[in-house]
Protein backbone atom coordinates (compact mmCIF):
# COMPACT_ATOMS: atom_id res chain seq x y z
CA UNK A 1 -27.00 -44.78 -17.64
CA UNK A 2 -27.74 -48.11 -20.38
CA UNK A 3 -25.64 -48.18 -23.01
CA UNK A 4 -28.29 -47.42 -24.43
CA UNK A 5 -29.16 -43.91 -23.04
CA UNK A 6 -25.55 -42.85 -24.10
CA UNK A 7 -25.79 -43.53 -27.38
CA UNK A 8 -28.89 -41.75 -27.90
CA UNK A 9 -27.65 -38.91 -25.39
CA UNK A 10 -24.34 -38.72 -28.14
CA UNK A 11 -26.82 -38.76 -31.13
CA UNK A 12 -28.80 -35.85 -29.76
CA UNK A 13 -25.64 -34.19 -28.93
CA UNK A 14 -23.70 -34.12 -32.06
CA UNK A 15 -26.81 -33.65 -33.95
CA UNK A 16 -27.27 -30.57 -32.75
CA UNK A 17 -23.69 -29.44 -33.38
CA UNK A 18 -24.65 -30.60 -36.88
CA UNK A 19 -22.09 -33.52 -36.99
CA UNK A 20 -22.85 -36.92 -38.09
CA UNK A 21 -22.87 -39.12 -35.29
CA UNK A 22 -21.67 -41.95 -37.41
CA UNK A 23 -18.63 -40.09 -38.49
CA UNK A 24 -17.71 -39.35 -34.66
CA UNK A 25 -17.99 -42.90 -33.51
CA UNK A 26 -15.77 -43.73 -36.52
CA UNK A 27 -12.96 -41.43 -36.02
CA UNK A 28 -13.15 -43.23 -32.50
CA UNK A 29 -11.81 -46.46 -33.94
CA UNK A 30 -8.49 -44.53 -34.87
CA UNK A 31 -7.76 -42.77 -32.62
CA UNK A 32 -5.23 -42.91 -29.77
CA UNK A 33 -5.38 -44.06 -25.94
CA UNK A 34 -5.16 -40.93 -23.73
CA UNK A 35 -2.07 -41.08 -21.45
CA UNK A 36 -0.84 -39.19 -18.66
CA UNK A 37 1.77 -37.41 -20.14
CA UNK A 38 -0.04 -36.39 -23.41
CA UNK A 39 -3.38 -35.06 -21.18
CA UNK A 40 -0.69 -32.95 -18.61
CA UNK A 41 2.02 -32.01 -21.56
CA UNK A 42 4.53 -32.76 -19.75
CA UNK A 43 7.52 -33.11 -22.03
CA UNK A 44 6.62 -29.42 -23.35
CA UNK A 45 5.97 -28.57 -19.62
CA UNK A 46 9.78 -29.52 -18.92
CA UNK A 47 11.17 -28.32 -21.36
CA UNK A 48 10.40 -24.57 -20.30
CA UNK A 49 12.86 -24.26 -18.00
CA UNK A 50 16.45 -22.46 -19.47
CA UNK A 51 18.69 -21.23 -17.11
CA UNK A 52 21.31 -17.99 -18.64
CA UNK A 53 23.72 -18.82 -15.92
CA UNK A 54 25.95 -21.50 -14.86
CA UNK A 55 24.70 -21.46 -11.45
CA UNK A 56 22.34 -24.71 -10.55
CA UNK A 57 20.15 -22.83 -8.02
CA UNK A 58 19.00 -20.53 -11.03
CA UNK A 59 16.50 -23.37 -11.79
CA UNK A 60 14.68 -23.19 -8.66
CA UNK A 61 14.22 -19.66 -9.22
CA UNK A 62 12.90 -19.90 -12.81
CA UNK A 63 10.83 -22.73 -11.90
CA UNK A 64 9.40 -21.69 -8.53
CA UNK A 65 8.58 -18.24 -11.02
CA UNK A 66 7.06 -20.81 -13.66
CA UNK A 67 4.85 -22.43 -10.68
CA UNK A 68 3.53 -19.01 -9.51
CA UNK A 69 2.34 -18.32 -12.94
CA UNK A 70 0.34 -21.45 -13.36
CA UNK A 71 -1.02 -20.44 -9.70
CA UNK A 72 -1.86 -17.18 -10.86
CA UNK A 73 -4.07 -18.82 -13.99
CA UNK A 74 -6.07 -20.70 -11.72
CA UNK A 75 -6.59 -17.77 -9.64
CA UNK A 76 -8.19 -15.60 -12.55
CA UNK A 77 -9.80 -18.93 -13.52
CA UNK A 78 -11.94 -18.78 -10.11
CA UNK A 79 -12.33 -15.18 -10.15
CA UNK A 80 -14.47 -15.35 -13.53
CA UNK A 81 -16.41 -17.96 -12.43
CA UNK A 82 -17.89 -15.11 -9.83
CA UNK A 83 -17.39 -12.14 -12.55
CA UNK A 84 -18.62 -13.98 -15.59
CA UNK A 85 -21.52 -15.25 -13.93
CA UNK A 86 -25.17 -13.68 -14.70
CA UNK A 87 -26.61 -14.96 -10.96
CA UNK A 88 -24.40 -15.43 -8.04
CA UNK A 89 -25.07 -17.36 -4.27
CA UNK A 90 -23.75 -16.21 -1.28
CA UNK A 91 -22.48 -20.48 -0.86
CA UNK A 92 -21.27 -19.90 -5.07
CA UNK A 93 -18.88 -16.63 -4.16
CA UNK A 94 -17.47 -17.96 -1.05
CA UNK A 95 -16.91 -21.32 -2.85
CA UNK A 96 -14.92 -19.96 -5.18
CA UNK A 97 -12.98 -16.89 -3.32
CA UNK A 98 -11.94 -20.02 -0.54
CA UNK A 99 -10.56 -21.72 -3.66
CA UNK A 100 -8.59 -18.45 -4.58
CA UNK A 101 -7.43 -18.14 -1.33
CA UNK A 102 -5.75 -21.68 -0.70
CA UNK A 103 -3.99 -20.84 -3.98
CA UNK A 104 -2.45 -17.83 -2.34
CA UNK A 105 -1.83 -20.11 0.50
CA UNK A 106 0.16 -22.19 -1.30
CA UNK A 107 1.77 -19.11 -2.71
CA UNK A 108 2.50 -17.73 0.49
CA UNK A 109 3.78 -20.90 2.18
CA UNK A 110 6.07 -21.95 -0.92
CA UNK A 111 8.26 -18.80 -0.34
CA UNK A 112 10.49 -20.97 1.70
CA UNK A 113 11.20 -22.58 -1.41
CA UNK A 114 12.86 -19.72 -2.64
CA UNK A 115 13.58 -18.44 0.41
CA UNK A 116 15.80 -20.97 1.90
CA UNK A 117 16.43 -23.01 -1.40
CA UNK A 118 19.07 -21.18 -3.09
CA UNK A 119 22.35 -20.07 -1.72
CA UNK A 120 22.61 -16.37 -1.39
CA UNK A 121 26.11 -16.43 -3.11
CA UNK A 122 24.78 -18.44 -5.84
CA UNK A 123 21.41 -15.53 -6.23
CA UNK A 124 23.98 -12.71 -6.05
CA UNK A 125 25.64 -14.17 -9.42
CA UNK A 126 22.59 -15.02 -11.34
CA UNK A 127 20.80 -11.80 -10.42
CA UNK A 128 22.47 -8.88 -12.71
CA UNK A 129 22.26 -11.18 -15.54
CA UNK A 130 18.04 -11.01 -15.01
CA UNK A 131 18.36 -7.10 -15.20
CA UNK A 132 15.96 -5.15 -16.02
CA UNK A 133 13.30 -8.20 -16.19
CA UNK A 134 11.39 -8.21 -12.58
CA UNK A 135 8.57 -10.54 -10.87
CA UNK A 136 6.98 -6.77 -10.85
CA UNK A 137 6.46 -7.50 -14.50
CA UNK A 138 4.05 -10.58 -13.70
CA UNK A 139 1.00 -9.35 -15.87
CA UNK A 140 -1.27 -12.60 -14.22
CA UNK A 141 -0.85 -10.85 -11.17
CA UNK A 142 -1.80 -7.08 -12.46
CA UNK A 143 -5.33 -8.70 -14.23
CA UNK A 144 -5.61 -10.56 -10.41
CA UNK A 145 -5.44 -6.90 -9.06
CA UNK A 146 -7.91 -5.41 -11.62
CA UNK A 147 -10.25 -8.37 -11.41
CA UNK A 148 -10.35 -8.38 -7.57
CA UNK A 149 -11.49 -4.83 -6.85
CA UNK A 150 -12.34 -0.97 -7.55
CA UNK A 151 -9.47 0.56 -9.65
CA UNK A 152 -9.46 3.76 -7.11
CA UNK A 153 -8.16 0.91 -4.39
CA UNK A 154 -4.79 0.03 -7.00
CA UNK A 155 -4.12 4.34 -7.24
CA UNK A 156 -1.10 4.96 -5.95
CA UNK A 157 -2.05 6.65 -2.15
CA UNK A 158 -0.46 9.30 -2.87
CA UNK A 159 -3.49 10.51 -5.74
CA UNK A 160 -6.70 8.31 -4.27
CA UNK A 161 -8.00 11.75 -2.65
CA UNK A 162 -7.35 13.89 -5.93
CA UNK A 163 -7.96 11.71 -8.35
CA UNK A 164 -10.68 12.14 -10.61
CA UNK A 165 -12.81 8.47 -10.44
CA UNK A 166 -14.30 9.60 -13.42
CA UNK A 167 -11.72 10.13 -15.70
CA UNK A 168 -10.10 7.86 -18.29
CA UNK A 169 -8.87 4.43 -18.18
CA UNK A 170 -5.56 5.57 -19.32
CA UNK A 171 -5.43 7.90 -16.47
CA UNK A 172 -6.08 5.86 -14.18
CA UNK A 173 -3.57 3.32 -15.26
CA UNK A 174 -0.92 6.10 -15.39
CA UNK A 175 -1.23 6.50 -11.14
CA UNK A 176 -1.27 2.43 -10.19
CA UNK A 177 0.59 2.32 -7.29
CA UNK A 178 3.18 0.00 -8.61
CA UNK A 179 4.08 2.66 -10.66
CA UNK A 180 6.21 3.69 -8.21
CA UNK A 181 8.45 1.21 -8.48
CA UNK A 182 8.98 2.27 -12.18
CA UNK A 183 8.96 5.90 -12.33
CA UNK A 184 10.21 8.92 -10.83
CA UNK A 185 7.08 11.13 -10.16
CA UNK A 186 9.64 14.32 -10.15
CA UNK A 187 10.61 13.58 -13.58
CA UNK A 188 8.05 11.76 -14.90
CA UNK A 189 11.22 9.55 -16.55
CA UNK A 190 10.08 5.75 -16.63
CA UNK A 191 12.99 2.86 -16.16
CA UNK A 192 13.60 0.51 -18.90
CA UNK A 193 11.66 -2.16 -16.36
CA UNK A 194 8.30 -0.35 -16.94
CA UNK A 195 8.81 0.74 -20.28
CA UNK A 196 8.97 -2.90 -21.70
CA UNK A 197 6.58 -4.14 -19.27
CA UNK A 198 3.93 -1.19 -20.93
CA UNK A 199 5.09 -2.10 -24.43
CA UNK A 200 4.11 -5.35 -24.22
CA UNK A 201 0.96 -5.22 -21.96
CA UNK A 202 -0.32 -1.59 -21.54
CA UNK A 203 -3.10 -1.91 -24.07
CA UNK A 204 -3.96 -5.24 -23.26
CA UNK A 205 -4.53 -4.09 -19.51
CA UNK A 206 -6.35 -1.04 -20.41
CA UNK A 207 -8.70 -3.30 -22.03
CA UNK A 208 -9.14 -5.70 -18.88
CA UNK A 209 -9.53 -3.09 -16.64
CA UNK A 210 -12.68 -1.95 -18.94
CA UNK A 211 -13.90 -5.60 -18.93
CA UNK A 212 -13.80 -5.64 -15.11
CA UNK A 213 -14.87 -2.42 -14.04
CA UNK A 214 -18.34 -3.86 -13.29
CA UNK A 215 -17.84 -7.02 -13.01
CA UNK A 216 -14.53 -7.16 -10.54
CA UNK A 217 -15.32 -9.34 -7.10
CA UNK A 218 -15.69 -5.95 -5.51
CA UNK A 219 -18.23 -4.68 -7.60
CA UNK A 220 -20.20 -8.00 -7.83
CA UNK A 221 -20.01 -8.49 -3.92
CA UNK A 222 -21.84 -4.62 -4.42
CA UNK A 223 -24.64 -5.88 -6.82
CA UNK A 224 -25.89 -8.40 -4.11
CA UNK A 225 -29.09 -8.02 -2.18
CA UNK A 226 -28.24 -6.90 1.19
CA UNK A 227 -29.08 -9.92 3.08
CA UNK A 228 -26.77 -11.65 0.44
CA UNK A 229 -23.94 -9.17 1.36
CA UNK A 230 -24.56 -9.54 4.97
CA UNK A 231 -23.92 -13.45 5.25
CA UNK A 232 -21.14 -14.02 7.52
CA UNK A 233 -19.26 -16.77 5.82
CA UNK A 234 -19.18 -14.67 2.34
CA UNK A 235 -17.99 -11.75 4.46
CA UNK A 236 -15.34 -14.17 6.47
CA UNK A 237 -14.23 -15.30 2.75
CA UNK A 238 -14.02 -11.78 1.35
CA UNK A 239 -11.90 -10.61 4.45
CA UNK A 240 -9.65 -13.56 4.12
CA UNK A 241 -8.80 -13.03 0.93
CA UNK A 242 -8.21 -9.25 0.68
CA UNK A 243 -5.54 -10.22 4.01
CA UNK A 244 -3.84 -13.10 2.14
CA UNK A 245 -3.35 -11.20 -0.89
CA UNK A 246 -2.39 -7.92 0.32
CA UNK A 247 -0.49 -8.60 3.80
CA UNK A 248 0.16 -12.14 4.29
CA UNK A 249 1.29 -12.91 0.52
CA UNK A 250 3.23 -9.61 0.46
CA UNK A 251 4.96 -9.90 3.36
CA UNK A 252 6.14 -13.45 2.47
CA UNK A 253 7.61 -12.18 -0.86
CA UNK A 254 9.07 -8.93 1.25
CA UNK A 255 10.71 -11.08 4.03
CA UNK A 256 12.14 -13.56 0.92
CA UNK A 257 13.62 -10.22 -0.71
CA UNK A 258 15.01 -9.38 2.71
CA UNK A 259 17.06 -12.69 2.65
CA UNK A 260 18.88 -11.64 -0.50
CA UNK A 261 18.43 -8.09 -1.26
CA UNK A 262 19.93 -6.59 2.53
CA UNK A 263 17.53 -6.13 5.25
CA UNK A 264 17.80 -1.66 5.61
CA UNK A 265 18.01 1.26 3.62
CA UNK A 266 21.29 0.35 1.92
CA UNK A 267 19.37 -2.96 0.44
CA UNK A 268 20.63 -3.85 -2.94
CA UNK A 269 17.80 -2.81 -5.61
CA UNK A 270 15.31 -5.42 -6.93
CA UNK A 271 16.37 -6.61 -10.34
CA UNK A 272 14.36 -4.09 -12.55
CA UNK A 273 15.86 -1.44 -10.61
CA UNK A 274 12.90 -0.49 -7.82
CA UNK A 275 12.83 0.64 -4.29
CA UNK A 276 11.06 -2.53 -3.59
CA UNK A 277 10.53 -1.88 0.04
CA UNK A 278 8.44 0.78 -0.08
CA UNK A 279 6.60 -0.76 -3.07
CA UNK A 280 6.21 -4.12 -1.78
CA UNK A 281 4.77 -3.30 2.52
CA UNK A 282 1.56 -3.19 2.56
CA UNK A 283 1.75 -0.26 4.98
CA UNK A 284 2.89 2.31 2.53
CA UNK A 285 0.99 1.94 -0.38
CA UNK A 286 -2.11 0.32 1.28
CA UNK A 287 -3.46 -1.97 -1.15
CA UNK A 288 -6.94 -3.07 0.11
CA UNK A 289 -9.38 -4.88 -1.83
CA UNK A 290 -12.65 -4.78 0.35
CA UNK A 291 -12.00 -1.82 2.27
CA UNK A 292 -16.05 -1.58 3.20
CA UNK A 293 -15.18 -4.47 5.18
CA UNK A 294 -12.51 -3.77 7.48
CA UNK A 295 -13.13 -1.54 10.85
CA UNK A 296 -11.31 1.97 11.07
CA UNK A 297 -9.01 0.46 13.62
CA UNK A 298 -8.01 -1.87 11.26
CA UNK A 299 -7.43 -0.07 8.13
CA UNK A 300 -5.50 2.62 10.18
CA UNK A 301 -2.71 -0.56 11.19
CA UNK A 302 -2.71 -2.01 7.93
CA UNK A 303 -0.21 -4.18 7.20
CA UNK A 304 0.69 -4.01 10.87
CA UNK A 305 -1.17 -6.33 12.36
């Protein structure tokens, strides 16, 4: 474009934001050079990490956490650019879940990071001062959940063929499958792990899971016209996903527990006090986005093969 065509592209542009152009191109001769640190934040980005222990390998774990996070943002950030969206391609929703998916890539690779970057010893002494806070209390990761499929497909497996699919939000949240790992069903008591976790996000979540219940990357994949929802490379996308997330990604965070937690049944508990094997393998609670899209055969070996 002529310098010319931009300045009468800015004119139309802040006039009809109702702002004088004049006054714009002003406040341009005053203001500041962008630089690298200012655009990325960094000094307020570094300055996140504080350690409660004397032990240095604490700081991988906080920041490896921290990293995860920012992961998890872009994740939801892709997943409402297929949710949010009035029209979707078949070439638009693979786009995007492919985008998701080398995120959890990254997230499944990086466990080596944690894995083999902090001495057990070191883990073992920083751990009980964490207590009860938990990576279970990620609430990124929950709205990643509730934005990626069907709520029945989070229920615990235990209710899925009782529970009524019609009933309340509430209810529905009250048999999530990783409430299991904060509750015992006998009693009904919660642990202090799930009680703060619900008194800081439980309304909030209720509130997403309304906002996605039609619009979730299950749901939208189910508004498509069939030959739409028969293209291979969507289907190839949707499949790769729903594994990454829900066996691959698992199972790298599972094996990394196994490192420091004990690898049987007399395993040390997670920090917030769980039975995190049977709430982190994919083969007991079955967490399956796409389920439509995966053979008998394959459902049946879940997070077996």
């Amino acid at each position: 474009m002529s310098k010319e065509d931009i300045l009468k592209s800015i004119e139309e542009k802040y006039e009809e934001l109702g702002v004088p152009v004049d006054a714009m191109l002003e406040g341009l001769l005053w203001s500041k050079p962008i630089t690298y640190w200012d655009y990325i934040q960094t000094d307020a980005l570094l300055g996140l990490q504080i350690p409660r222990t004397t032990q240095p390998d604490e700081m991988v774990f906080i920041m490896y956490h921290q990293v995860n996070e920012l992961l998890f943002k872009m994740i939801l950030w892709e997943i409402d650019q297929v949710a949010k969206s009035d029209e979707i391609t078949a070439e638009k929703f693979t786009k995007h879940l492919m985008r998701i998916s080398r995120y959890f890539d990254m997230l499944c690779s990086s466990f080596t990071v944690m894995a083999d970057g902090m001495d057990v010893d070191q883990y073992l002494k920083f751990r009980n001062t964490l207590t009860p806070a938990s990576g279970f209390q990620s609430a990124q990761y929950r709205k990643v959940e509730f934005a990626s499929t069907d709520l029945i497909n989070l229920i615990d497996a235990r209710f899925r063929a009782t529970i009524d699919r019609d009933s309340s939000f509430k209810n529905a949240y009250d048999h999530l499958y990783w409430q299991a790992a904060g509750k015992n069903y006998t009693t009904g008591q919660k642990t202090t792990l799930l009680q703060l976790f619900e008194k800081k996000y439980m309304g909030e979540f209720i509130d997403f899971m309304e906002d996605y219940n039609d619009c979730n990357l299950s749901s939208k994949f189910k508004q498509l016209p069939q030959e739409v929802r028969e293209d291979s490379a969507l289907i190839e996308a949707m499949r790769h996903y729903d594994y990454t997330v829900n066996v691959k990604w698992v199972m790298a965070h599972y094996n990394a527990a196994g490192k420091y937690l004990g690898g049987d049944d007399t395993a040390l508990e997670a920090t917030g006090g769980s039975n995190w094997r049977k709430y982190l393998h994919p083969k007991y609670q079955r967490r399956i986005f796409f389920p439509y899209l995966w053979s008998e055969e394959e459902l049946k070996n879940w997070g077996t093969f």
